[in-house]
Protein backbone atom coordinates (compact mmCIF):
# COMPACT_ATOMS: atom_id res chain seq x y z
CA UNK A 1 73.53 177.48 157.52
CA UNK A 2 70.23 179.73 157.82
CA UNK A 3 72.78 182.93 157.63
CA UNK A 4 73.83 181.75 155.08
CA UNK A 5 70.54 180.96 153.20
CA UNK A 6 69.44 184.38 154.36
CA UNK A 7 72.23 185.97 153.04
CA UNK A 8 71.65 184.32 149.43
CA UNK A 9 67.84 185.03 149.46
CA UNK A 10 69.27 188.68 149.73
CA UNK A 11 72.22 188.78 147.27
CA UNK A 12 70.06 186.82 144.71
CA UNK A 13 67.86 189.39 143.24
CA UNK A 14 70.78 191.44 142.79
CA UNK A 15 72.85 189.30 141.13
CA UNK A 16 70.07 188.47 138.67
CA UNK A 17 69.70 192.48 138.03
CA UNK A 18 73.70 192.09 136.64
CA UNK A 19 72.61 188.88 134.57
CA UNK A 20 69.74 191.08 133.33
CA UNK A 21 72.16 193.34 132.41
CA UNK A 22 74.38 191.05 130.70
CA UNK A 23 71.17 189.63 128.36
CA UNK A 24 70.56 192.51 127.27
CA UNK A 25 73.99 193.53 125.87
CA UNK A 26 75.29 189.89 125.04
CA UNK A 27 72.18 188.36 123.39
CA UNK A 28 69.53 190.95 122.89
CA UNK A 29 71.69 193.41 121.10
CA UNK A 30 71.31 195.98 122.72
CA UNK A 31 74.10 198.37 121.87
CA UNK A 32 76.97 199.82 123.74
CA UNK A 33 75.68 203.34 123.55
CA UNK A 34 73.06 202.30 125.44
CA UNK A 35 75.40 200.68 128.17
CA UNK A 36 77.72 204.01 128.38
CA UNK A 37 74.50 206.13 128.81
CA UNK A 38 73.76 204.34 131.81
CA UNK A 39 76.38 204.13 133.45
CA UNK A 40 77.56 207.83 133.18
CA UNK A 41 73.52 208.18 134.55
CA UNK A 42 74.75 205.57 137.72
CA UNK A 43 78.11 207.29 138.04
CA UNK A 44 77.26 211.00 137.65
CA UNK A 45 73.56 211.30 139.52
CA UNK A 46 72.24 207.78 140.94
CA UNK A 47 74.52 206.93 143.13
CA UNK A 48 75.75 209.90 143.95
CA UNK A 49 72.19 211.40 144.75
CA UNK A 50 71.58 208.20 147.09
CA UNK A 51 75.20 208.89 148.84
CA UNK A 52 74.55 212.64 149.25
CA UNK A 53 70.76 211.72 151.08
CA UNK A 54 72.30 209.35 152.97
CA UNK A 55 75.24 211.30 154.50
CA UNK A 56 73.33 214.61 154.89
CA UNK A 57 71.25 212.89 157.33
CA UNK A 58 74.77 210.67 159.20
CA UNK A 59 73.61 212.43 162.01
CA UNK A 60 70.90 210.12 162.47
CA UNK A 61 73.01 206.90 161.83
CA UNK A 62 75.13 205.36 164.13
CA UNK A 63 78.91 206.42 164.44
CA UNK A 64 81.31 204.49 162.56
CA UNK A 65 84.46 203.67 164.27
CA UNK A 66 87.63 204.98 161.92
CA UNK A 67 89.82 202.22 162.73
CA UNK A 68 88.05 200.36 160.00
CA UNK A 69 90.43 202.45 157.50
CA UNK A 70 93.55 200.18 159.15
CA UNK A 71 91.62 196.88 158.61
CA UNK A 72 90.45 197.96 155.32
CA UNK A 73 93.37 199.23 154.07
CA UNK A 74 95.82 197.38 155.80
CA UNK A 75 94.44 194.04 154.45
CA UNK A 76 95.12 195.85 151.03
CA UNK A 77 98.36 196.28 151.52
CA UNK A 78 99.14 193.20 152.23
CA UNK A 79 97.29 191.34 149.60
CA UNK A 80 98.65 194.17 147.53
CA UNK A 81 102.49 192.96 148.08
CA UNK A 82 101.72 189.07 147.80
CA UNK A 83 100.05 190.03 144.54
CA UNK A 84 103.06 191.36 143.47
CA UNK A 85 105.42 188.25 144.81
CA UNK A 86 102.87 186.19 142.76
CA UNK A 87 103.40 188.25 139.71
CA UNK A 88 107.36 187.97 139.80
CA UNK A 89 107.84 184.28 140.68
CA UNK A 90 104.95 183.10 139.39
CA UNK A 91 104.25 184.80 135.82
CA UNK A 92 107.38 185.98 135.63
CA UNK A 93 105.97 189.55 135.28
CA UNK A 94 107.51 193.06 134.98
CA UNK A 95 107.03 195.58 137.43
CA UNK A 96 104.69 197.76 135.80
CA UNK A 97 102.43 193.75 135.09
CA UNK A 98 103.15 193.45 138.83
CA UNK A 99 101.72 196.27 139.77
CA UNK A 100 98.41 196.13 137.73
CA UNK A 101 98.20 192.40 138.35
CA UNK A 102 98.37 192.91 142.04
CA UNK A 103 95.82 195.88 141.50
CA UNK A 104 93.42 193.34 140.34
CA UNK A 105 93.48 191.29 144.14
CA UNK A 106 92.49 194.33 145.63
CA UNK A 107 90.61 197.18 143.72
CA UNK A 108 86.26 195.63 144.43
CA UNK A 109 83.64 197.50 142.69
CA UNK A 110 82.84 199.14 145.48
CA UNK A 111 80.54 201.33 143.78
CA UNK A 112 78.09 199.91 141.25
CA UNK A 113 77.64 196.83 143.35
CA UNK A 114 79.24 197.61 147.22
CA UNK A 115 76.83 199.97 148.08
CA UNK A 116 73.55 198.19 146.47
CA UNK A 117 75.31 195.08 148.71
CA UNK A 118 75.32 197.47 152.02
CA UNK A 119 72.20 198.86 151.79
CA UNK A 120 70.30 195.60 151.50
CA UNK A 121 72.25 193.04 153.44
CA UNK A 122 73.40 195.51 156.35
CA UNK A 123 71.09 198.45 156.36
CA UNK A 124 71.06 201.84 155.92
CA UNK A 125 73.50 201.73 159.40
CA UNK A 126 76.71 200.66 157.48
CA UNK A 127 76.61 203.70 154.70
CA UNK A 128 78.77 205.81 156.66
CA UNK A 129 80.99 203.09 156.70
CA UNK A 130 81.03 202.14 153.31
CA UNK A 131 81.05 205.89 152.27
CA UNK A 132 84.49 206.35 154.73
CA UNK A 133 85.69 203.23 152.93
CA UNK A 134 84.63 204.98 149.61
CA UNK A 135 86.33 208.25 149.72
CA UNK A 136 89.81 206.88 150.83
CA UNK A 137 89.52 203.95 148.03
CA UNK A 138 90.05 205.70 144.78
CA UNK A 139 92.40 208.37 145.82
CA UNK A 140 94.87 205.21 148.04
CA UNK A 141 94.68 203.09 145.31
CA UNK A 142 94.99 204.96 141.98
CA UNK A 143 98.11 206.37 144.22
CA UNK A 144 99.74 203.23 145.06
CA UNK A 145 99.54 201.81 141.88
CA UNK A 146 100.72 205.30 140.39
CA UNK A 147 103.61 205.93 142.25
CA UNK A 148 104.44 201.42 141.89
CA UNK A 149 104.23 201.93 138.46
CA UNK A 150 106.24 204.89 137.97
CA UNK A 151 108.99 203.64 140.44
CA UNK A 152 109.07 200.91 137.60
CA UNK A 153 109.71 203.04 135.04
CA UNK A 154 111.31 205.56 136.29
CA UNK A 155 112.89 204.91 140.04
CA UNK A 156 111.26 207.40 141.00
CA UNK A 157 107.35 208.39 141.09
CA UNK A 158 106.37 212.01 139.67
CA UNK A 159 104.82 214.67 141.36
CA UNK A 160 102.75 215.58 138.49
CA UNK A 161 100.95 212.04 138.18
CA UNK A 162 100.08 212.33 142.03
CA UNK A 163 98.47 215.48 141.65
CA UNK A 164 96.65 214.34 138.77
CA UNK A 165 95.40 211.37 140.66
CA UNK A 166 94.60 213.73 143.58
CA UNK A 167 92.49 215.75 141.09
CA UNK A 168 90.70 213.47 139.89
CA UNK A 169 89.75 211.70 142.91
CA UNK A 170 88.08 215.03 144.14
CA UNK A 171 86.04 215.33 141.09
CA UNK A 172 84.90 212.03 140.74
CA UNK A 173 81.05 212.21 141.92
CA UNK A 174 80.73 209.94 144.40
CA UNK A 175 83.94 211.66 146.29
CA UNK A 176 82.18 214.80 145.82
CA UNK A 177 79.18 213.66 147.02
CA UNK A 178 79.95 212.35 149.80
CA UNK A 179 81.50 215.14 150.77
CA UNK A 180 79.06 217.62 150.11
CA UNK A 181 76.39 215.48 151.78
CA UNK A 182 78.54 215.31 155.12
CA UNK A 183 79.05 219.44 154.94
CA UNK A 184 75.38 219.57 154.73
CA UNK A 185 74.96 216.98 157.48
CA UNK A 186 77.23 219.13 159.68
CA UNK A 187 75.25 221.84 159.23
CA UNK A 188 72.22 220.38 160.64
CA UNK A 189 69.63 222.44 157.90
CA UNK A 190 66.36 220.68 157.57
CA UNK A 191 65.76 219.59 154.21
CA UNK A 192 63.34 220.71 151.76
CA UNK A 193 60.16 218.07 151.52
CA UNK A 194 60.17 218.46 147.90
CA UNK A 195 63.78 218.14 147.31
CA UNK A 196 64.17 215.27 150.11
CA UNK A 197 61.47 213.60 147.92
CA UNK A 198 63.07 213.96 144.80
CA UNK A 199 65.93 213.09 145.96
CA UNK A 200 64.56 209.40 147.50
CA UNK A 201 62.98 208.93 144.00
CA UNK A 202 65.95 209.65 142.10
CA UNK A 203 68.11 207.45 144.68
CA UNK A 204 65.82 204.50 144.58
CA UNK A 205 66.97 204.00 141.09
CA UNK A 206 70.45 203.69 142.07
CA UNK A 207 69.89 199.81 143.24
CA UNK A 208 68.54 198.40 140.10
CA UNK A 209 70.26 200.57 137.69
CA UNK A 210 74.10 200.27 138.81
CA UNK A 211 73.73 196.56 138.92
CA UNK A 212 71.71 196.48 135.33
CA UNK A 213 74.80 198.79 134.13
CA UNK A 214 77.50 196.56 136.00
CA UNK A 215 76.10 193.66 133.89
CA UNK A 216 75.77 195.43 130.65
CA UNK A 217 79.43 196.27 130.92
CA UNK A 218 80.45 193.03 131.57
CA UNK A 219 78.92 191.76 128.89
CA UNK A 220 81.72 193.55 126.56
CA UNK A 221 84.74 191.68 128.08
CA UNK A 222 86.36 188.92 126.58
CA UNK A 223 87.05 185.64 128.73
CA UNK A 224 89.47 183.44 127.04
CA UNK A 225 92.74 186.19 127.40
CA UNK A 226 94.98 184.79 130.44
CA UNK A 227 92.59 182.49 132.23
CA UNK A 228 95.43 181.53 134.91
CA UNK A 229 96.45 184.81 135.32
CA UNK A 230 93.10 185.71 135.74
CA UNK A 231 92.35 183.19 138.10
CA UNK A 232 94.92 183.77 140.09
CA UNK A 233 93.41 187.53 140.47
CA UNK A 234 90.07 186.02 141.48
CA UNK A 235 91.36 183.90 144.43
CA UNK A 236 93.78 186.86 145.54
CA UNK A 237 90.17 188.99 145.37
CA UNK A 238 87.32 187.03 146.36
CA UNK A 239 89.27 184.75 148.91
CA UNK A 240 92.37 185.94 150.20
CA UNK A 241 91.54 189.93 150.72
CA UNK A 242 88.27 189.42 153.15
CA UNK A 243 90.19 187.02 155.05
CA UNK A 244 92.70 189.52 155.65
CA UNK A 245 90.85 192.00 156.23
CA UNK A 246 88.44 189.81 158.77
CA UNK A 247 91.62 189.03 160.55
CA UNK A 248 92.80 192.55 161.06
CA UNK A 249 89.23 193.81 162.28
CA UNK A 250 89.15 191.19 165.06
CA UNK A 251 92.94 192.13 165.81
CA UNK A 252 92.31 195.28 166.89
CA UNK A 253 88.95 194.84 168.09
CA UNK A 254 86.91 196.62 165.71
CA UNK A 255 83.01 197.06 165.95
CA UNK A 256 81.02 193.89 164.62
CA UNK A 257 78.72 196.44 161.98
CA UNK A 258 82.36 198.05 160.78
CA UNK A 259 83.49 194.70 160.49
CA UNK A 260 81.19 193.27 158.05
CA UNK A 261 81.24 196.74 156.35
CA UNK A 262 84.72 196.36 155.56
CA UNK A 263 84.41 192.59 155.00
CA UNK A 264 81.54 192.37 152.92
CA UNK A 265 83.43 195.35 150.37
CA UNK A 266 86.51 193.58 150.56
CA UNK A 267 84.81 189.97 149.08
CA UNK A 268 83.30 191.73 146.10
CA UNK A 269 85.12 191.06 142.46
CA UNK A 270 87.47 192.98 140.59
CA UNK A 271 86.39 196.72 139.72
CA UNK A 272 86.36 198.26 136.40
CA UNK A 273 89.10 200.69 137.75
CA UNK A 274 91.79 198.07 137.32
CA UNK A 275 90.31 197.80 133.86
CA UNK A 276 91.19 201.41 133.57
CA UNK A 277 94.71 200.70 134.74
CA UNK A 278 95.49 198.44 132.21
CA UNK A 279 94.52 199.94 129.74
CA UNK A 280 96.33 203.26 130.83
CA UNK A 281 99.47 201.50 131.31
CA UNK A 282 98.98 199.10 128.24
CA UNK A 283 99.36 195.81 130.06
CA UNK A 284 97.34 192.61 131.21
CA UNK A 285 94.11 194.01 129.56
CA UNK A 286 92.94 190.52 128.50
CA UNK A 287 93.51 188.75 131.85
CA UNK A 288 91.91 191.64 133.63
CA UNK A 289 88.83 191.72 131.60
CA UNK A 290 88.52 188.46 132.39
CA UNK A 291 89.04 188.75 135.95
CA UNK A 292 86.13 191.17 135.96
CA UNK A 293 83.78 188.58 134.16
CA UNK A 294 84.99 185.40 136.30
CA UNK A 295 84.62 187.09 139.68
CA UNK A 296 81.41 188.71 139.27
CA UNK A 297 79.91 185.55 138.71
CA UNK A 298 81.80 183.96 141.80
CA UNK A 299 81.09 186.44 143.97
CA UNK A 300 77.23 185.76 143.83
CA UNK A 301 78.45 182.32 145.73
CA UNK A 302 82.03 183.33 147.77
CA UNK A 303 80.07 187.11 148.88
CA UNK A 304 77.13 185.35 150.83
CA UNK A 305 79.57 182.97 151.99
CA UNK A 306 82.52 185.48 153.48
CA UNK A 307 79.46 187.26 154.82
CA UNK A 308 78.03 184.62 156.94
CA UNK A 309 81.81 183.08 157.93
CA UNK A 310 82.35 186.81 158.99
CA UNK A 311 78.85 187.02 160.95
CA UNK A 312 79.27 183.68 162.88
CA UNK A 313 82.87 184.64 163.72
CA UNK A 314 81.60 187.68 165.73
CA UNK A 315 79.45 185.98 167.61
């Protein structure tokens, strides 16, 4: 009971930084400019700056045990396929809805609320983690989903969409970033003052900001579109993937700090990603918007709670 307490004196704040956010667009008309400005700010040089700082200095941290790929990864598989089995005999979806529907039970926002999540409730310890996690995530699952959906269409995925995806994923910032902050890591070159200061100022903001930006973009989803279909996505999220996951990491006898790593990303709600994917392959867009919405605000109750289940079960 205290863990859990703790845990919610944490998560709080930063679930009230994502209501902020919401305010602001919903009710105090604040326009969506102003929402896409920030988070192209959170995307392109917050988060990334606080990613890069971090991992140039990994050397320092403590080493992260790799199996935490198979729990993390492996428990997204899984949820992955009974998403799908949900989607065929239960909504009587297609395969490309099946695909993007299952999508939803598994893609977190790893990003703009994962790593504020980390850094406060486990520490500056579990970034290289979280980062490992981070830089397998996109390019995994834009490819699975890639590859389901084109077997859908076409029997047969292209090799021209996977290198696209591949692209991509390697140009996204916070790839590159992490990336480029391990290469510098490796190289073991003392950083600048200046620059190390600048770079702590600029990655301080990273916190607030992505969760201020996760709000405001919340704030411009419907909720009404394919409530049981977007229910459905929230349990398959918020309750069925960190179980998984939790029960693969004690299976193979993974590290209690990986564990809750992995853990605490896979209990957060549905990312903007799967957003993308509907969009991109013009299905489910009003049940995933929703899904977004719904587990967001969930997740500020079912995140503290996976966290302290997961805690007490390492003990």
């Amino acid at each position: 009971m205290f863990a859990f307490q703790h845990l919610i004196s944490l998560t709080a704040p930063l679930f009230c930084l994502v209501l902020i956010g919401y305010l602001l667009t919903r009710w105090g008309g604040w326009p969506r400019e102003v929402s896409d400005a920030l988070t192209r700010f959170v995307f392109a040089v917050a988060v990334p700056t606080l990613l890069f700082r971090l991992m140039s200095n990994f050397w320092r941290l403590p080493a992260v045990d790799t199996r935490l790929l198979i729990a993390y990864f492996g428990g997204c598989l899984i949820v992955y396929l009974l998403g799908r089995l949900v989607g065929k005999y239960v909504f009587r979806m297609d395969g490309v809805s099946q695909s993007v529907f299952a999508m939803g039970g598994i893609f977190a926002n790893n990003v703009l609320l994962g790593v504020p999540l980390a850094k406060v409730t486990l520490g500056d310890g579990s970034m290289p983690a979280v980062s490992l996690v981070l830089v397998f995530n996109s390019l995994t699952l834009w490819t699975l989903v890639t590859v389901s959906v084109e077997w859908a269409r076409n029997r047969a995925p292209t090799w021209r969409a996977l290198v696209y995806t591949g692209k991509d994923v390697l140009l996204n910032p916070i790839v590159a970033s992490i990336l480029l902050g391990t290469g510098f890591g490796l190289l073991a070159w003392p950083m600048p003052a200046m620059i190390d200061q600048t770079l702590e100022l600029v990655g301080q903001a990273a916190v607030p900001l992505s969760l201020i930006a996760l709000g405001m973009g919340l704030a411009e989803f419907g909720l009404r579109d394919g409530w049981r279909q977007s229910a459905a996505i929230c349990v398959l999220k918020l309750a069925a993937q960190p179980m998984i996951v939790l029960l693969i990491a004690r299976a193979i006898g993974l590290p209690p700090l990986e564990t809750q790593a992995v853990v605490m990303l896979a209990s957060l709600p549905v990312g903007a990603n799967v957003f993308l994917m509907s969009r991109q392959f013009s299905t489910l867009q009003g049940p995933i918007a929703s899904s977004l919405v719904f587990s967001t605000a969930c997740a500020a109750i079912t995140t503290p709670v996976i966290l302290a289940l997961s805690a007490a079960s390492l003990r």
